[in-house]
N, C-alpha and C. Protein backbone atom coordinates (compact mmCIF):
# COMPACT_ATOMS: atom_id res chain seq x y z
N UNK A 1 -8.96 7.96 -0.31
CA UNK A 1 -8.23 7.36 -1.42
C UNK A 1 -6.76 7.19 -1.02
N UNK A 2 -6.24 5.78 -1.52
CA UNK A 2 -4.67 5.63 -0.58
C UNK A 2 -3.80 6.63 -2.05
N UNK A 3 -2.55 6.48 -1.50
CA UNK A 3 -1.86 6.88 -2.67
C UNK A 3 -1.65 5.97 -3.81
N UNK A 4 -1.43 4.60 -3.70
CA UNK A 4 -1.95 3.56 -4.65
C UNK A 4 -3.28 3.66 -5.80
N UNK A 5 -4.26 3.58 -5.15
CA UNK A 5 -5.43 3.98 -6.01
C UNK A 5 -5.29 5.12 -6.13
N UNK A 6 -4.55 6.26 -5.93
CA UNK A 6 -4.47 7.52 -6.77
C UNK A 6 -3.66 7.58 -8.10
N UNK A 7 -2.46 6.29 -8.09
CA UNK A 7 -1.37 6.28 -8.87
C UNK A 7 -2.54 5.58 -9.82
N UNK A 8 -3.27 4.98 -9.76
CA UNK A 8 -3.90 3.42 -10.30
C UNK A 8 -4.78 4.35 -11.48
N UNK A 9 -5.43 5.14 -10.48
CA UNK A 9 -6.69 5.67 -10.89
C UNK A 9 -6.16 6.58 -12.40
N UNK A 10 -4.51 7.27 -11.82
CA UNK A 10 -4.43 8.36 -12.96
C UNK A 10 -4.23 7.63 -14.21
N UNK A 11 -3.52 6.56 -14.18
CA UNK A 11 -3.54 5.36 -15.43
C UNK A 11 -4.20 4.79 -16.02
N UNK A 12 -5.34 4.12 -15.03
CA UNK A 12 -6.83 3.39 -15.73
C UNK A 12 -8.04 4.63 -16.20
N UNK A 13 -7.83 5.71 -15.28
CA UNK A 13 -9.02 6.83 -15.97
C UNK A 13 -8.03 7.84 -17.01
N UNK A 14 -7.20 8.01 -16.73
CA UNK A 14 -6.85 9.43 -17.03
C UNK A 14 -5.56 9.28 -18.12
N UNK A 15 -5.72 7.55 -18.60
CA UNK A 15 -4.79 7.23 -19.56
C UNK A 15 -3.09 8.02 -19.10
N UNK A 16 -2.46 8.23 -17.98
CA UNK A 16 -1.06 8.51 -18.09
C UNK A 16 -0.36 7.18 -18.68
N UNK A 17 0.68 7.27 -18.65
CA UNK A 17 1.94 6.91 -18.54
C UNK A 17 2.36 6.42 -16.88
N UNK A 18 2.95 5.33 -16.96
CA UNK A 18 3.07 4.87 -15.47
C UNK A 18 3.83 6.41 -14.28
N UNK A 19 4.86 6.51 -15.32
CA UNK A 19 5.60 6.98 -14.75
C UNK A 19 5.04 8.73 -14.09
N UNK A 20 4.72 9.35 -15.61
CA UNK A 20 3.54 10.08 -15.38
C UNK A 20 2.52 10.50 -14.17
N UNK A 21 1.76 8.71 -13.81
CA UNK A 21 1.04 9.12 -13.09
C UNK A 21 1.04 8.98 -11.75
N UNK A 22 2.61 8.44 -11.23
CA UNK A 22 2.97 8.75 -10.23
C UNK A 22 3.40 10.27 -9.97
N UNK A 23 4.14 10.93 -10.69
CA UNK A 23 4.46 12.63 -10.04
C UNK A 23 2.85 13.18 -10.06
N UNK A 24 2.04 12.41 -11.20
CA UNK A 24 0.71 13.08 -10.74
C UNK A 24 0.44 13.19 -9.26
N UNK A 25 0.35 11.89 -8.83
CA UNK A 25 0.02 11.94 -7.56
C UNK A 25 0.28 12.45 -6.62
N UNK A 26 1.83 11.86 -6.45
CA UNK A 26 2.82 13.07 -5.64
C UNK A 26 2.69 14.34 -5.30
N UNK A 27 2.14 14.69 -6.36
CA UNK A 27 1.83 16.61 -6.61
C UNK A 27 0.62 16.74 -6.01
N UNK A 28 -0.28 15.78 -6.00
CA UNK A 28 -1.79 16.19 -5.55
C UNK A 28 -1.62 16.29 -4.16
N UNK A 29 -1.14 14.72 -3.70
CA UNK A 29 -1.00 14.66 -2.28
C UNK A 29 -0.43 15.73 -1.51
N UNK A 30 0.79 16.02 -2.57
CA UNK A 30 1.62 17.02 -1.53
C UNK A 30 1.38 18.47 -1.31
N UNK A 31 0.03 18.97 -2.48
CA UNK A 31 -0.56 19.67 -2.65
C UNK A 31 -2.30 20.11 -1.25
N UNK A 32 -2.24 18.77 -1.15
CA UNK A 32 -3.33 18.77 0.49
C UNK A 32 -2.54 18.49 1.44
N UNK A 33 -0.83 19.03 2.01
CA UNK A 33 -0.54 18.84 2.52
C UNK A 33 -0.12 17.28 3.30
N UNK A 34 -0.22 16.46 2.55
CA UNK A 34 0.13 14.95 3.09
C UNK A 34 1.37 14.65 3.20
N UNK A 35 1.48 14.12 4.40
CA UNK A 35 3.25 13.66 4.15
C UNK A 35 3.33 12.21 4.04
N UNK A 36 4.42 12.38 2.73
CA UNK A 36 4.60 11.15 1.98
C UNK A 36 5.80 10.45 2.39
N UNK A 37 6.11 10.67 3.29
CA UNK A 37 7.68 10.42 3.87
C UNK A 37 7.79 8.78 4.29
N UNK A 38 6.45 8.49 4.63
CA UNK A 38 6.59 6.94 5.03
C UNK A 38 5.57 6.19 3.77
N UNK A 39 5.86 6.48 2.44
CA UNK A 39 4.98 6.19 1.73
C UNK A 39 5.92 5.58 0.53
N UNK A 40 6.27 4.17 0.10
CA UNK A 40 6.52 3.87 -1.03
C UNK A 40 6.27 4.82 -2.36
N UNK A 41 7.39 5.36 -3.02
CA UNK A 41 6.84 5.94 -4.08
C UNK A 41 7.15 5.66 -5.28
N UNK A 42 6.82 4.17 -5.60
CA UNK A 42 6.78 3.60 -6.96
C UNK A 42 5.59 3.34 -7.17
N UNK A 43 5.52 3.04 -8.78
CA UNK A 43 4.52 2.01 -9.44
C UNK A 43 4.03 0.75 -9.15
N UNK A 44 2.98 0.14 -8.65
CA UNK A 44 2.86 -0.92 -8.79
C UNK A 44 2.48 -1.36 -10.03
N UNK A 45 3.21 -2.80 -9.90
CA UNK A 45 3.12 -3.58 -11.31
C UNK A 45 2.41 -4.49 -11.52
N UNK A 46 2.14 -5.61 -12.72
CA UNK A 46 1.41 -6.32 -12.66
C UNK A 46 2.21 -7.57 -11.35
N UNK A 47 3.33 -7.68 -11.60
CA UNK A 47 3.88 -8.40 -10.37
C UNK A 47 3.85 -8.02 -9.12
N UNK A 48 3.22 -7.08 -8.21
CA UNK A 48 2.93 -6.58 -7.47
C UNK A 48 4.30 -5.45 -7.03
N UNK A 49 4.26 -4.59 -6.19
CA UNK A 49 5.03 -3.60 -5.93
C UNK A 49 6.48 -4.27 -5.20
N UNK A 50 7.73 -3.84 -5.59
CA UNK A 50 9.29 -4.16 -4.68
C UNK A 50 8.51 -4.07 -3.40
N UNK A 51 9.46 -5.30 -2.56
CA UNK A 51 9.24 -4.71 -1.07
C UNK A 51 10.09 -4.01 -0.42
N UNK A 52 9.55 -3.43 0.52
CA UNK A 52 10.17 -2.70 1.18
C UNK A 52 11.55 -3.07 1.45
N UNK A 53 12.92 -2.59 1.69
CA UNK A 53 14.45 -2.59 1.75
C UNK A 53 14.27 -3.01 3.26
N UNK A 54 13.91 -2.52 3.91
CA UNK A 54 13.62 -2.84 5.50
C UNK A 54 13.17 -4.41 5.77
N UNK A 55 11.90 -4.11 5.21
CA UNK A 55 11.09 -5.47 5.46
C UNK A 55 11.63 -6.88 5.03
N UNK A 56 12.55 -6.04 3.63
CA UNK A 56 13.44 -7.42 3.04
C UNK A 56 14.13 -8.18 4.19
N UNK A 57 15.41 -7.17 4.64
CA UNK A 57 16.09 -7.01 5.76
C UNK A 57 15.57 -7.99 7.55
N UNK A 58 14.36 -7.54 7.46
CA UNK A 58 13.46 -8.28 8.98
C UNK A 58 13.37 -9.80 8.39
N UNK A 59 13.16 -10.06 7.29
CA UNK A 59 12.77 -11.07 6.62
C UNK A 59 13.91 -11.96 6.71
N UNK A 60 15.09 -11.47 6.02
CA UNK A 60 15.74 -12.33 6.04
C UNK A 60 16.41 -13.14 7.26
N UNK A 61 16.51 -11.68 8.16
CA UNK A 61 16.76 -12.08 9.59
C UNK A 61 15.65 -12.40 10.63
N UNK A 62 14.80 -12.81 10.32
CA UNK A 62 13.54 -13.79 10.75
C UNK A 62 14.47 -15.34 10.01
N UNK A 63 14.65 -15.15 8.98
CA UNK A 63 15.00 -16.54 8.71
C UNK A 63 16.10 -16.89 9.29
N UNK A 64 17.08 -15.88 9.75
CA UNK A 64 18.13 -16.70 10.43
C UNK A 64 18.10 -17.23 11.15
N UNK A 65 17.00 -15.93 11.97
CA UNK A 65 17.18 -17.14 13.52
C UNK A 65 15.99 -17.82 13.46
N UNK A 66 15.37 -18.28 12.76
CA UNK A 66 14.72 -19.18 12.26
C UNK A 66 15.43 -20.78 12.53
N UNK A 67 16.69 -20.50 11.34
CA UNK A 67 17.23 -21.47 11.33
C UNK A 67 18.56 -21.76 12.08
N UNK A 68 18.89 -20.84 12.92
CA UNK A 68 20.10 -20.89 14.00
C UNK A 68 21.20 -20.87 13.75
N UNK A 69 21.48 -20.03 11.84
CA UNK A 69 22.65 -20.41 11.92
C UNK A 69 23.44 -18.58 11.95
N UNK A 70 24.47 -18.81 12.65
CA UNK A 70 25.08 -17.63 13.32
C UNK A 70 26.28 -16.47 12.31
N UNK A 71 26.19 -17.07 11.15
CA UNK A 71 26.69 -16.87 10.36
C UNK A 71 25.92 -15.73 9.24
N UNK A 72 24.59 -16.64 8.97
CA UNK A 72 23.76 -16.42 8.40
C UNK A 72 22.76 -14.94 9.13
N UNK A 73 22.67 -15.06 10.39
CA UNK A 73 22.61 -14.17 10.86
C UNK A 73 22.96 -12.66 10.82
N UNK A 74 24.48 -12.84 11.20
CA UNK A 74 25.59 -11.69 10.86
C UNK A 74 25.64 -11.12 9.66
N UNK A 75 24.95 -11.88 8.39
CA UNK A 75 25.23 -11.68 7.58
C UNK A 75 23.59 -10.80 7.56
N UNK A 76 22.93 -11.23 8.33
CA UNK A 76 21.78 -10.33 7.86
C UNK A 76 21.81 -8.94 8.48
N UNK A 77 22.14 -9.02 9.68
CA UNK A 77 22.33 -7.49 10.31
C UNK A 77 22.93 -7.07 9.68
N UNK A 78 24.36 -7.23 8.92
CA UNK A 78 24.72 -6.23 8.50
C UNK A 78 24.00 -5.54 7.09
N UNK A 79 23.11 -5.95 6.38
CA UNK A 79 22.18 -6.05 5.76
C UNK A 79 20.95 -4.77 5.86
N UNK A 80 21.17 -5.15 7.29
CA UNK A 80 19.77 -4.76 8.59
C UNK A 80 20.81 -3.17 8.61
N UNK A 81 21.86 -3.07 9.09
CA UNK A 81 22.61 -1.79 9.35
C UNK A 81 22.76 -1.11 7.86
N UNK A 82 22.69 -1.66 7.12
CA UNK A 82 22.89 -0.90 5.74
C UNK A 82 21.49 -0.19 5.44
N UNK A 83 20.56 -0.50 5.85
CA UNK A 83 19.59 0.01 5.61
C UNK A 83 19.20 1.19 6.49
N UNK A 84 19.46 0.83 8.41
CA UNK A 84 19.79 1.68 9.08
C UNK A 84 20.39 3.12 9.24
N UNK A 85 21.49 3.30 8.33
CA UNK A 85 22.98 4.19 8.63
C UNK A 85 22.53 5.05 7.85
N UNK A 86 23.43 6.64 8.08
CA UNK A 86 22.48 7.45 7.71
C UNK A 86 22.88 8.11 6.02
N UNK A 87 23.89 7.12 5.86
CA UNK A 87 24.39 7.04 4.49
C UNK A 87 23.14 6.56 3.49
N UNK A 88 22.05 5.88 3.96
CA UNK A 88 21.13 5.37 2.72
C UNK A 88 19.62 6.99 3.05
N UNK A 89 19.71 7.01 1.70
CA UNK A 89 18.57 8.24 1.61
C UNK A 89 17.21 7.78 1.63
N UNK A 90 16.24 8.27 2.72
CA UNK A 90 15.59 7.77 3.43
C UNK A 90 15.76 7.55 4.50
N UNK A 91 16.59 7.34 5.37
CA UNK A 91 16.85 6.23 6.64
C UNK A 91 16.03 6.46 7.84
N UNK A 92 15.40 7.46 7.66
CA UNK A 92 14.98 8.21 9.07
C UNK A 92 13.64 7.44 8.94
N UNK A 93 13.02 6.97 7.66
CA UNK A 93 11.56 6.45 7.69
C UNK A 93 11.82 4.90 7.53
N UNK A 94 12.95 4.24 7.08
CA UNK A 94 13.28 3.13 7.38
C UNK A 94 13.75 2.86 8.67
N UNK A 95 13.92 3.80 9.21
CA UNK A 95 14.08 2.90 11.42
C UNK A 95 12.33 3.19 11.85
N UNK A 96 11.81 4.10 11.31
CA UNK A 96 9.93 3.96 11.63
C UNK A 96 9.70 2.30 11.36
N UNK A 97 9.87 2.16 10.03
CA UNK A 97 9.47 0.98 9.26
C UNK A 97 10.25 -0.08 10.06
N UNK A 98 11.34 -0.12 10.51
CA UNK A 98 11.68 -1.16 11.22
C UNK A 98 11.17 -1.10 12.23
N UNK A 99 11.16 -0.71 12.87
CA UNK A 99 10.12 -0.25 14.36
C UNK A 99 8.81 -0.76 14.54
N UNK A 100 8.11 -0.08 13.27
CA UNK A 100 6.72 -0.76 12.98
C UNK A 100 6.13 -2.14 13.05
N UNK A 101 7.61 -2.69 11.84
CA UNK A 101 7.17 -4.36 11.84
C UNK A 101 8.31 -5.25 12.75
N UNK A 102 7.93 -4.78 13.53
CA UNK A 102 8.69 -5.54 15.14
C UNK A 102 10.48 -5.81 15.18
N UNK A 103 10.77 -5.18 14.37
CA UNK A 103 12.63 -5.21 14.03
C UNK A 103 13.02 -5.01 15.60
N UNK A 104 12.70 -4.01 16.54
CA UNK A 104 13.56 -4.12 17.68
C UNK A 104 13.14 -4.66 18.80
N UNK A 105 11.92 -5.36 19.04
CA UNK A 105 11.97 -5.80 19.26
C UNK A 105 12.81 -7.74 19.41
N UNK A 106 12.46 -7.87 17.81
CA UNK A 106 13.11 -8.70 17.41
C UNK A 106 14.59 -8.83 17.59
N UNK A 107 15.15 -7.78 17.76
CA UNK A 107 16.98 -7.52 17.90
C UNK A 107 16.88 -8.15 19.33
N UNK A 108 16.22 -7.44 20.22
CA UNK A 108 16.27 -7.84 21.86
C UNK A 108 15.96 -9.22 22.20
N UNK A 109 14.92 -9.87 21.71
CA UNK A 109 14.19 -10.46 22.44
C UNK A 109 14.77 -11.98 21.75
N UNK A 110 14.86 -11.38 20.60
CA UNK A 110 15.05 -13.88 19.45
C UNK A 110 16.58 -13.10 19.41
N UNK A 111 17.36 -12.53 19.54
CA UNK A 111 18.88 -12.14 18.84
C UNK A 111 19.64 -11.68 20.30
N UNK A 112 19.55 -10.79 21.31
CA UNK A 112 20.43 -9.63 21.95
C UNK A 112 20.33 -11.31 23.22
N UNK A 113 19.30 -11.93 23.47
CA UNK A 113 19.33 -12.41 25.03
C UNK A 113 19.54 -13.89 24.61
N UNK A 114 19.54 -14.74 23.30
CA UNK A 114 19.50 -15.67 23.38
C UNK A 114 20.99 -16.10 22.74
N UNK A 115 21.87 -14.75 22.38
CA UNK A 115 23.33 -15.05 21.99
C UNK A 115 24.12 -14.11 23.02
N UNK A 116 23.65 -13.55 24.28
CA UNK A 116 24.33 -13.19 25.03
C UNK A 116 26.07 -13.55 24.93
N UNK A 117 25.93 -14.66 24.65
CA UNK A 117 27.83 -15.42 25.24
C UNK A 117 28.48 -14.88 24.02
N UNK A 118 27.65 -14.72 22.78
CA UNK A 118 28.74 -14.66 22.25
C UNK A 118 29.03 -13.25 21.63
N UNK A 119 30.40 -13.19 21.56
CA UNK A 119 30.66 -11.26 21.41
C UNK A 119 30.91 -10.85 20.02
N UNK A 120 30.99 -11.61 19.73
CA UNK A 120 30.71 -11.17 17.75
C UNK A 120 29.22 -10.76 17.42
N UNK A 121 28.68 -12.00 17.90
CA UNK A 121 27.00 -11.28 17.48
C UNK A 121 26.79 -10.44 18.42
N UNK A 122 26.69 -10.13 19.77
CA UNK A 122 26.67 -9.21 20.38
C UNK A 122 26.76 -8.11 19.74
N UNK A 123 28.43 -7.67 19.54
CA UNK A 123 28.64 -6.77 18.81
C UNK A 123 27.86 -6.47 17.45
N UNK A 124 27.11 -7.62 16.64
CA UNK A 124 26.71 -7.21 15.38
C UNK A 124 25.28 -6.51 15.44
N UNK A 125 24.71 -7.54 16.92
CA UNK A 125 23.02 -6.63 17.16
C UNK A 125 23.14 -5.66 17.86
N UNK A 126 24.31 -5.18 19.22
CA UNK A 126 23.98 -3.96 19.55
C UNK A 126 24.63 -2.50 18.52
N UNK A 127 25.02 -3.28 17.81
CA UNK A 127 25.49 -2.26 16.17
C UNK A 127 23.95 -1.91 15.58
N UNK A 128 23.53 -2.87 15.57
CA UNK A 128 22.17 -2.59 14.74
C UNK A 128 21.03 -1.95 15.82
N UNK A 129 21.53 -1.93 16.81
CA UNK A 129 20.12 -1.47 18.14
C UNK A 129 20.77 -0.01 18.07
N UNK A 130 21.63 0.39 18.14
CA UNK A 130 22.83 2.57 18.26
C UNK A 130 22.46 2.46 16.59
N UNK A 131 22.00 1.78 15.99
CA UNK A 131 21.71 1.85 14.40
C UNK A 131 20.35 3.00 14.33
N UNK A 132 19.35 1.86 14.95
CA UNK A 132 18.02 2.28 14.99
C UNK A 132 17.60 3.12 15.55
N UNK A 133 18.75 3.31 16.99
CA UNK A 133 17.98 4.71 18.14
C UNK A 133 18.42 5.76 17.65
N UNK A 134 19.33 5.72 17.10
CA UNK A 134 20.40 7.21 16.83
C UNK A 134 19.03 8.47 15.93
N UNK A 135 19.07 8.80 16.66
CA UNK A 135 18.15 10.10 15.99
C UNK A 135 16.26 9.68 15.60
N UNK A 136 16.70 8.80 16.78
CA UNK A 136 14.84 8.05 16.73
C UNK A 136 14.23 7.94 17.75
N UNK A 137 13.72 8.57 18.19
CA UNK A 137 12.52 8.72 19.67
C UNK A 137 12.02 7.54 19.77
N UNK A 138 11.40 6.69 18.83
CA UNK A 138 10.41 5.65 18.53
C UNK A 138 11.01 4.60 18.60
N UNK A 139 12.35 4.18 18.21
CA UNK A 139 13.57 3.35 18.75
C UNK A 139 13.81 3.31 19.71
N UNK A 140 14.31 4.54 20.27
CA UNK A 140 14.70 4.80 21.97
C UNK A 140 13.76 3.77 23.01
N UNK A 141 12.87 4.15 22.64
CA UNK A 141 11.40 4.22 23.43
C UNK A 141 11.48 2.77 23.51
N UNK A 142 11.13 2.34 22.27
CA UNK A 142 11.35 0.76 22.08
C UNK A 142 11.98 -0.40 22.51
N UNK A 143 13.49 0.08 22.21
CA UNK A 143 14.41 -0.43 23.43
C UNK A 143 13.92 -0.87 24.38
N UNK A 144 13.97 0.73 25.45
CA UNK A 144 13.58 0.73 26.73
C UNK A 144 12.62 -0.43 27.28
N UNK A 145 11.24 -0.23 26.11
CA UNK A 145 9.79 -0.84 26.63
C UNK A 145 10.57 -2.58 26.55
N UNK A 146 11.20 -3.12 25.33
CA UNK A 146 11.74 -4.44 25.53
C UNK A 146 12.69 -4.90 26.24
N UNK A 147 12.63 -3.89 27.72
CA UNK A 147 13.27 -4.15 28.49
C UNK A 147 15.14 -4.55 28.51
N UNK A 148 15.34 -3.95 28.11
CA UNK A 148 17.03 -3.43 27.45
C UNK A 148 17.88 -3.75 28.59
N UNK A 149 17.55 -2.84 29.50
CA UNK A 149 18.15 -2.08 30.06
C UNK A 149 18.89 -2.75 31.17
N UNK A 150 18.78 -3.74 31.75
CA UNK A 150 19.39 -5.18 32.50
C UNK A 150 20.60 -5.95 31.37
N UNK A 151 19.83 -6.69 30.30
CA UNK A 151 20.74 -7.09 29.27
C UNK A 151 21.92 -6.61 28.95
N UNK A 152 21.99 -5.17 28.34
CA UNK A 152 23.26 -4.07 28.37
C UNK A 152 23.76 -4.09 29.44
N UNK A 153 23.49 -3.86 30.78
CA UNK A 153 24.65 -3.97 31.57
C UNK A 153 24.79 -5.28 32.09
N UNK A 154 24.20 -6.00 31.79
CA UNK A 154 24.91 -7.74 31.94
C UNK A 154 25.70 -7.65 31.02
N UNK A 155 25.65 -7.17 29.67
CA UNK A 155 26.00 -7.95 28.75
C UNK A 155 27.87 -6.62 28.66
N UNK A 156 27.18 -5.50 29.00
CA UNK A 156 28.87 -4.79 29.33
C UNK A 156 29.55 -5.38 30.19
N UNK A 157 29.20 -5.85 31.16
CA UNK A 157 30.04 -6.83 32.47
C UNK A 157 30.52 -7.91 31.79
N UNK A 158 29.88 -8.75 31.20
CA UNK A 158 30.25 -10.06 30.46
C UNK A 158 31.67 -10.40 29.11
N UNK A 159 31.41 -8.74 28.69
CA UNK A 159 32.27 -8.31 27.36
C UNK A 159 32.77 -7.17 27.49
N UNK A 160 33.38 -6.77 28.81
CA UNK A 160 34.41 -5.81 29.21
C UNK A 160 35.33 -5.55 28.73
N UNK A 161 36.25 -7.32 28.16
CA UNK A 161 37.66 -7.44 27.57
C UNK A 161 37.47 -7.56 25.92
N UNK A 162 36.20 -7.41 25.65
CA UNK A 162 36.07 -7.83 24.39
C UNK A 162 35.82 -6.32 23.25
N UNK A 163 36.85 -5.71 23.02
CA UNK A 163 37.09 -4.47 22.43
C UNK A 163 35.68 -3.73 21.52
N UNK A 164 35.69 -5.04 20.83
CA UNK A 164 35.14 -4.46 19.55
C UNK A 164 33.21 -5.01 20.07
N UNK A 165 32.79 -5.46 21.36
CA UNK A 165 31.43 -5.96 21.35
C UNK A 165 31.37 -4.75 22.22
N UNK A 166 32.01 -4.77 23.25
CA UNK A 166 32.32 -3.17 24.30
C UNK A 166 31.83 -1.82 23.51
N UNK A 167 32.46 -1.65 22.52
CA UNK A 167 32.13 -0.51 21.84
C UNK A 167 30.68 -0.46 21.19
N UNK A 168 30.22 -1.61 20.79
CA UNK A 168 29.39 -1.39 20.16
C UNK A 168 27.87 -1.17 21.40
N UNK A 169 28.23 -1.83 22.38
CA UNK A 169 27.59 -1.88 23.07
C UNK A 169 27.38 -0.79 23.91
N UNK A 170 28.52 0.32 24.43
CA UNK A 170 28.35 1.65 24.56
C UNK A 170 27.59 2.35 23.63
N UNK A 171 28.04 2.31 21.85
CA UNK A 171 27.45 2.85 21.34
C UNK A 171 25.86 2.63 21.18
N UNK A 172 25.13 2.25 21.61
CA UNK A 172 24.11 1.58 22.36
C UNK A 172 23.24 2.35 22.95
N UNK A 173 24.47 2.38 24.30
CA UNK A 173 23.73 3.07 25.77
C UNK A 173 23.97 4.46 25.31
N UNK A 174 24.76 4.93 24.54
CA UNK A 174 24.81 6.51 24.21
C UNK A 174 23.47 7.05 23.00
N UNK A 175 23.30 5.79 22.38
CA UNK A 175 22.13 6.11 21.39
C UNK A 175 20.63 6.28 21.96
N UNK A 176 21.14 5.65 22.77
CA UNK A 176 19.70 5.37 23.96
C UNK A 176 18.89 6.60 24.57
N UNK A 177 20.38 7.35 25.11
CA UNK A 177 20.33 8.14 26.34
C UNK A 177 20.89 9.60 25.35
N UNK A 178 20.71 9.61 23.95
CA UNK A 178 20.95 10.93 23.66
C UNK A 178 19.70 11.62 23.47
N UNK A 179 19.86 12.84 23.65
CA UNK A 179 18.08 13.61 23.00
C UNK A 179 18.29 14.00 21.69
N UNK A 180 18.39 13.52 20.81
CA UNK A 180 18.90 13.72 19.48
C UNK A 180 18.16 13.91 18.19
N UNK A 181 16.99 13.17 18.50
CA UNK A 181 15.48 13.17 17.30
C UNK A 181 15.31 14.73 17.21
N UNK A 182 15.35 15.16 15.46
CA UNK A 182 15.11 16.58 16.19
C UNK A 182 13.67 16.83 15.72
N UNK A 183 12.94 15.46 15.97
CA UNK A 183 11.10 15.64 15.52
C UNK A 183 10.77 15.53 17.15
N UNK A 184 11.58 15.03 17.69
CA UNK A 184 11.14 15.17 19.29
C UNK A 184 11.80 16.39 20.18
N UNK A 185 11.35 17.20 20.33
CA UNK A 185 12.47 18.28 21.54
C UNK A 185 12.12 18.10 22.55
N UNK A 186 11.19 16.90 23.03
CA UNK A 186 11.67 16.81 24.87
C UNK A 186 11.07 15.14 24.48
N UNK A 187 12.16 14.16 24.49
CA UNK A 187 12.26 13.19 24.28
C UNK A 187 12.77 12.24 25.66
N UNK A 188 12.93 11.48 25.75
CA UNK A 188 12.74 10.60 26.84
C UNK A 188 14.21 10.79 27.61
N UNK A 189 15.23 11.10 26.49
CA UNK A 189 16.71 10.64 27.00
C UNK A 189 17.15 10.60 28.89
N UNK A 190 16.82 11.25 29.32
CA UNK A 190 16.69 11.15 30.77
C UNK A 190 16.25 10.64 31.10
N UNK A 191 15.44 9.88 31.22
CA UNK A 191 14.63 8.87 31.75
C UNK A 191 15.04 7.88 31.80
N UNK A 192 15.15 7.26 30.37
CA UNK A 192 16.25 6.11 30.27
C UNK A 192 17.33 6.30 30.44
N UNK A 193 17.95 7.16 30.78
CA UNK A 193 19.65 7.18 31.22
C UNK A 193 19.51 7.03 33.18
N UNK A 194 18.01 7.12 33.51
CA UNK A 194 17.90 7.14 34.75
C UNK A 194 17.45 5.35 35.08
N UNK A 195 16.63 4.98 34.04
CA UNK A 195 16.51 3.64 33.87
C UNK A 195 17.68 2.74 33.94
N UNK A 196 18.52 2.95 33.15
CA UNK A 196 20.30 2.71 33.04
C UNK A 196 20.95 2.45 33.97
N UNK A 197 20.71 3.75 34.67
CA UNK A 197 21.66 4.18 36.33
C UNK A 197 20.97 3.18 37.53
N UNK A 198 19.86 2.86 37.37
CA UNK A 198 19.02 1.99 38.23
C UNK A 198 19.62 0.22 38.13
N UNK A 199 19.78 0.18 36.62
CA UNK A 199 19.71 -1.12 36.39
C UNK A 199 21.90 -1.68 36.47
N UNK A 200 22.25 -0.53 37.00
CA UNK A 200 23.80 -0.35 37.39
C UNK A 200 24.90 -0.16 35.64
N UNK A 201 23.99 1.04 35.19
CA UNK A 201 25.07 0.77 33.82
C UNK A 201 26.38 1.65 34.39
N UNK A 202 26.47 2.71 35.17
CA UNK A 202 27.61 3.34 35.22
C UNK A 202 28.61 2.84 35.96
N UNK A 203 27.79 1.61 36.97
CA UNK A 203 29.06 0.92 37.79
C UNK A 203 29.58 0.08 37.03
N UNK A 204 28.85 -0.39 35.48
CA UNK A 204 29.50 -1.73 35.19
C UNK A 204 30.35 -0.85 34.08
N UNK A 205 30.16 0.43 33.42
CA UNK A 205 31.19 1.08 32.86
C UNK A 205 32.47 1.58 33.47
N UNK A 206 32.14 1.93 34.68
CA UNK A 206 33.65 1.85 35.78
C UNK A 206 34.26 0.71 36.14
N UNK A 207 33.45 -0.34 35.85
CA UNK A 207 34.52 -1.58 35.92
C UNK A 207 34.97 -1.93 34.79
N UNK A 208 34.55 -1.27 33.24
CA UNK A 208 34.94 -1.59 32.03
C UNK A 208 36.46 -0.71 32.32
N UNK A 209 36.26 -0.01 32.63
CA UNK A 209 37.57 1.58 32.24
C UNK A 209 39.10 0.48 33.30
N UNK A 210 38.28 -0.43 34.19
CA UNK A 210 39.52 -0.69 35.04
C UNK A 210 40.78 -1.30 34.00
């Protein structure tokens, strides 16, 4: 039984109250030990259930670069980082959820390599990539697998002089290469900081410092 048809069930059999028969549920589940952590916990309605804050977020920035406009874009990452940062309660199951439905990939692959030149968006997606890894194994990882790790140090060589894409873009390679998840205690961070060192990130950070 999902948690949906448990909420459903306590309303259509068991006559609650909407509201009601969600803590019902809550309590049962959490009562057989289930973790509800990646689990919507509203009512669905006759209009079907809010979507997800995340998914909104992928959505809208599917449509940007959809439609190419760079503005529209920026405007969605930061959107995308609000949901990210660890100021919104939840956040740790909203970078899963972005993760899940292809968000970092999506940062790398339609956003990080096809606006390379320019250092505003630069700066706005590798904001949102040190968004997603920071305290996320499953991010980290992700990165890495979409092949990151060339891009960043092209893209530090390229935007050396450019203050504010520089930073964000360190903050990046440090999110990458920290062991920080504390659901993971032997997490990759070495590996990819060895991945890094291969693909020349520390020579192109000694030519940033010149």
């Amino acid at each position: 039984e999902t948690f949906d048809e448990a909420v459903q069930e306590n309303i259509d059999v068991f006559e609650m109250e909407p509201d009601e028969a969600l803590q019902q549920a809550i309590s049962e589940f959490e009562s057989q030990g289930v973790s509800l952590d990646s689990i919507i916990k509203d009512v669905p309605g006759e209009e079907g259930r809010a979507e997800h804050p995340v998914l909104s977020a992928v959505r809208d920035l599917e449509a940007a670069v959809a439609g190419t406009n760079e503005d529209a874009i920026a405007e969605a990452l930061s959107g995308l980082d609000s949901q990210l940062g660890p100021v919104v309660l939840g956040h740790e199951q909203n970078k899963e959820f972005f993760n899940v439905n292809g968000g970092v990939q999506m940062l790398v692959k339609e956003l990080l390599l096809p606006h390379k030149n320019d250092a505003a968006l630069v700066q706005s997606i590798t904001t949102a990539c040190a968004a997603a890894a920071t305290k996320h194994e499953g991010n980290k990882m992700a990165l890495m697998t979409a092949d990151v790790a060339e891009p960043l140090v092209e893209l530090v060589r390229l935007h050396m002089r450019q203050p504010a894409a520089l930073k964000a873009l360190c903050a990046t390679l440090k999110a990458i290469t920290t062991p920080d998840d504390p659901n993971e205690p032997t997490g990759g961070a070495f590996n990819f900081g060895r991945e890094l060192a291969k693909a020349g990130a520390w020579q192109a950070l000694v030519e940033a410092l010149k």
